[in-house]
Protein backbone atom coordinates (compact mmCIF):
# COMPACT_ATOMS: atom_id res chain seq x y z
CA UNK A 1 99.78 38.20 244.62
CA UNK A 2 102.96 38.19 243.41
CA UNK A 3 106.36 40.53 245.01
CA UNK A 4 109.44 41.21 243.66
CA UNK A 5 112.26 42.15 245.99
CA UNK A 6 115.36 44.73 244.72
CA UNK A 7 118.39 44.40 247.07
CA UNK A 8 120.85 47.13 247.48
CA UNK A 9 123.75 47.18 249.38
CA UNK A 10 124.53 50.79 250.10
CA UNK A 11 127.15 51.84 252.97
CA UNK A 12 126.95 48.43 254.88
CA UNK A 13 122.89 48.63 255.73
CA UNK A 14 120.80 46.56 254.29
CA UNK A 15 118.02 48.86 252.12
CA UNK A 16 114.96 46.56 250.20
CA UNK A 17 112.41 48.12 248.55
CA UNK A 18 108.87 45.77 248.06
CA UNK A 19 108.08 46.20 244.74
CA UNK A 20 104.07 44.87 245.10
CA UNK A 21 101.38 44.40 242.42
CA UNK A 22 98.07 44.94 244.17
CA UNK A 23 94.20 43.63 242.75
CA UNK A 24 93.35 47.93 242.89
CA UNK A 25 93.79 49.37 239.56
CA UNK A 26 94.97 52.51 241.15
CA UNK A 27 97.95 51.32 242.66
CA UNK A 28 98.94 49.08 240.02
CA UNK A 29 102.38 48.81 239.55
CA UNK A 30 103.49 51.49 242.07
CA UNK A 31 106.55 50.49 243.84
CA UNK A 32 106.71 50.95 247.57
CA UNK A 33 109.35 53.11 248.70
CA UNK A 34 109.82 52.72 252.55
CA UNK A 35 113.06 51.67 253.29
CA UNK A 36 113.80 49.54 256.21
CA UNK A 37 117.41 49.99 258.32
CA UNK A 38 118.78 46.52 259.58
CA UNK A 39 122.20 46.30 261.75
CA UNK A 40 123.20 42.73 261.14
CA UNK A 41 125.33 40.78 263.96
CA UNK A 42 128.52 41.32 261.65
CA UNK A 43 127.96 45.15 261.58
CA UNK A 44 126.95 44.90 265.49
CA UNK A 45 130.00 43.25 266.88
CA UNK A 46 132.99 44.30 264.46
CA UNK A 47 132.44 48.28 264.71
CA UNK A 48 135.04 50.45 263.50
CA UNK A 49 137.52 51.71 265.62
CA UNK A 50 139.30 54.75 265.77
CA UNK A 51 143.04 53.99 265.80
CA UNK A 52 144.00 57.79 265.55
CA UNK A 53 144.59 57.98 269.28
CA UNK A 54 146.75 54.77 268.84
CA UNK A 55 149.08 55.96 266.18
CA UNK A 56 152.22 57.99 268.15
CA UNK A 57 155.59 59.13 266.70
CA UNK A 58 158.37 57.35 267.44
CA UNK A 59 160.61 58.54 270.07
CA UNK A 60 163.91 60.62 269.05
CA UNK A 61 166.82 60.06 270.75
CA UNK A 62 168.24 63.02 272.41
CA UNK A 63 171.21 64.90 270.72
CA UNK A 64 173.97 64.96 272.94
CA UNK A 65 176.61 67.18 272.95
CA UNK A 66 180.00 65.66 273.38
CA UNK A 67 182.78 67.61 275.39
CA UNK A 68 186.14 66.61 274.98
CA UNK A 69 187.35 66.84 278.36
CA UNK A 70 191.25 68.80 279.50
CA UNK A 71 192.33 66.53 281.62
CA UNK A 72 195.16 64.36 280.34
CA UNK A 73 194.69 60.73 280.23
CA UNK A 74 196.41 59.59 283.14
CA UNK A 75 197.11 55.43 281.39
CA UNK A 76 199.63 54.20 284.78
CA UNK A 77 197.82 50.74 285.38
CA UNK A 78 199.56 48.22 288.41
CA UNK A 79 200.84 45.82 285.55
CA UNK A 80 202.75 48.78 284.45
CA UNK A 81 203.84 49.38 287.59
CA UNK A 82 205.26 46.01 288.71
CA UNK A 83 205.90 44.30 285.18
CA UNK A 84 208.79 46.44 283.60
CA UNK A 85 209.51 46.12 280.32
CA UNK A 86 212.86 44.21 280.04
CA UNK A 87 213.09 43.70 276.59
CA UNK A 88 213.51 40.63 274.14
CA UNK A 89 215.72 37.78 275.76
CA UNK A 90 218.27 36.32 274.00
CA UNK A 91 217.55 33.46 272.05
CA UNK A 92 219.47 30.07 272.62
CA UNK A 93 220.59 28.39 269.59
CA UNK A 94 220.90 24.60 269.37
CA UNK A 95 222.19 22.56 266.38
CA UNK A 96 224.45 22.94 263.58
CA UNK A 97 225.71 26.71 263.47
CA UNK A 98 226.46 25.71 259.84
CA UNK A 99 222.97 24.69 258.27
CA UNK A 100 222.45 27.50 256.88
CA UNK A 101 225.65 28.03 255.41
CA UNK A 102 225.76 27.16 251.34
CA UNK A 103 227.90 23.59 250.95
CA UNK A 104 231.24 24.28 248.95
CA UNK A 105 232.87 21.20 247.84
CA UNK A 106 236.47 20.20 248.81
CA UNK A 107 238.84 20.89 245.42
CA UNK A 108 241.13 18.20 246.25
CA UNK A 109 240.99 14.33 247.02
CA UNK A 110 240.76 14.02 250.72
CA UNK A 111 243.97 11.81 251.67
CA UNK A 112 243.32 12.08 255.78
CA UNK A 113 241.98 8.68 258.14
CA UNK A 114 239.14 8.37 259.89
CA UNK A 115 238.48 7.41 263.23
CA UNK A 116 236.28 4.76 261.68
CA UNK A 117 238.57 3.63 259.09
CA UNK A 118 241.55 3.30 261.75
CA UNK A 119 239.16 1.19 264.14
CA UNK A 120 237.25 -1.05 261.89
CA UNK A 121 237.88 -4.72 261.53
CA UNK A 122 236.17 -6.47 258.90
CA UNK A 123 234.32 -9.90 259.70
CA UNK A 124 233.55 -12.72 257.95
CA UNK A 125 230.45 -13.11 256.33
CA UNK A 126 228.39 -16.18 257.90
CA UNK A 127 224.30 -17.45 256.66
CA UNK A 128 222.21 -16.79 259.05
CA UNK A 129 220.56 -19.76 260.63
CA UNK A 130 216.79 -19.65 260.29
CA UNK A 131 214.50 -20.17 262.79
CA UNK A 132 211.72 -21.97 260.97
CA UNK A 133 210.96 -25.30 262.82
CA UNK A 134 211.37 -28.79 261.00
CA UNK A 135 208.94 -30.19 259.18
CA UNK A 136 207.70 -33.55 260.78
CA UNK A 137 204.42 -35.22 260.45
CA UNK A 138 202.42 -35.55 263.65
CA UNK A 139 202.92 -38.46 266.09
CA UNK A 140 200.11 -41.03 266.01
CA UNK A 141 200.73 -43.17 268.61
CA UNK A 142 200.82 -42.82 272.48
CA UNK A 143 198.21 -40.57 274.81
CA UNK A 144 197.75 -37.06 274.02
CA UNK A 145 197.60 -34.90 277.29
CA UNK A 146 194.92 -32.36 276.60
CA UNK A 147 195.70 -30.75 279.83
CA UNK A 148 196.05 -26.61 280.07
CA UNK A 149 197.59 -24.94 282.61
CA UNK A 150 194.41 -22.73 282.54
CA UNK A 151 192.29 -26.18 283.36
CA UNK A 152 194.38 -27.30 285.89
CA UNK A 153 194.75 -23.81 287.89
CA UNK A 154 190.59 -23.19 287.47
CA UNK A 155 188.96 -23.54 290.07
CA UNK A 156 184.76 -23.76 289.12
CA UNK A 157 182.93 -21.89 291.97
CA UNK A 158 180.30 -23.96 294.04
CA UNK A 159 177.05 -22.24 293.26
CA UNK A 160 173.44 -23.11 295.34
CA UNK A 161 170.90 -24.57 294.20
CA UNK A 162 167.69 -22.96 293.60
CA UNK A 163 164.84 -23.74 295.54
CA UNK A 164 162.92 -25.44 292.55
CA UNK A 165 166.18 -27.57 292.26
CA UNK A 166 166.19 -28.84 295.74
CA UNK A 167 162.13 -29.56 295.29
CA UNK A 168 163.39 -31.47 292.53
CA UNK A 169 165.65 -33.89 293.93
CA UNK A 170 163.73 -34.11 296.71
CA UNK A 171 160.88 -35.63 294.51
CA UNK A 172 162.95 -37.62 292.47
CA UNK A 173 164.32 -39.07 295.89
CA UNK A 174 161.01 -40.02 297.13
CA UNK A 175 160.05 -41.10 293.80
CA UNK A 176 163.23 -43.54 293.76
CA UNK A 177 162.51 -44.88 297.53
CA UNK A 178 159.06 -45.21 296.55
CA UNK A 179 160.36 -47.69 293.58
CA UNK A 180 162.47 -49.52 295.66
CA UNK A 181 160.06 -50.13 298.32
CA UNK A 182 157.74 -51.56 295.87
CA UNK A 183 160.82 -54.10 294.40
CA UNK A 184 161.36 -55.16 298.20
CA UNK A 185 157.52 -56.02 298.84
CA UNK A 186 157.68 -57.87 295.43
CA UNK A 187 160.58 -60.63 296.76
């Protein structure tokens, strides 16, 4: 026996009609109409929800009405009280008065002296000596004395031995007593 199934999908529920071919001549090709209602899982746990309660208008900000007050703005603060107003102080001026005066140059040849031309007594010109040492080749005889004040002024701080350093010399002691024991029972 042989079935054929037609799906439809109408509103979200599953609707199948059996289409069936029966061994009854009667009923031959006679599709069965039931229709069976299924709520899937899906359908179960995502149900629509009404958000209509949710929505709400957003709030307005009350008008105000603004009321210029009478009253006259009374602006006496205690800076104004104690710190007067004493005006711009007078501005000390330092350097030449003339800078910003335009330079005129003098029409005629000026004849005058000058303190430094009255007071100035030429000298004689002289080389100048330089200071670059003499060229000589290096001694090669006699001691050189290597000695620094920095070496002669250090002083090397005493430092401790470690204990592995005393064990050591203690065993290279024994070890050298040991050898010379050994040389005396040989004579």
């Amino acid at each position: 026996m042989k079935q054929k199934l037609q799906i439809r999908y109408e509103a979200g529920i599953h609707v199948h009609a059996c289409l069936s071919v029966s061994k009854d001549k009667t009923r031959a090709g006679k599709v069965n109409r039931n229709k069976i209602e299924r709520i899937w899982l899906f359908q179960r746990d995502f149900q629509p929800i009404d958000i209509t309660a949710n929505l709400t208008h957003k709030a307005q900000v009350p008008h105000s009405t603004i009321r210029v007050p009478d009253v006259k703005f009374d602006s006496r603060t205690s800076f104004g009280e104690f710190f007067k107003n004493y005006g711009p102080v007078k501005r000390e001026r330092y350097g030449d008065f003339h800078e910003n005066r335009p330079y005129i140059p003098p029409q005629t040849k000026f004849d005058g002296s000058s303190t430094t031309k009255s007071t100035f007594t030429p000298k004689k010109w002289e080389p100048t000596r330089p200071f670059v040492p003499e060229n000589r080749p290096i001694e090669s005889q006699g001691a050189m004395d290597f000695s620094t004040v920095h070496n002669e002024t250090y002083q090397k701080p005493k430092v401790k031995p470690c204990k592995a350093e005393i064990y050591l010399i203690q065993k290279e002691l024994r070890r050298q007593k040991a050898l010379e024991a050994r040389a005396v029972a040989a004579k």
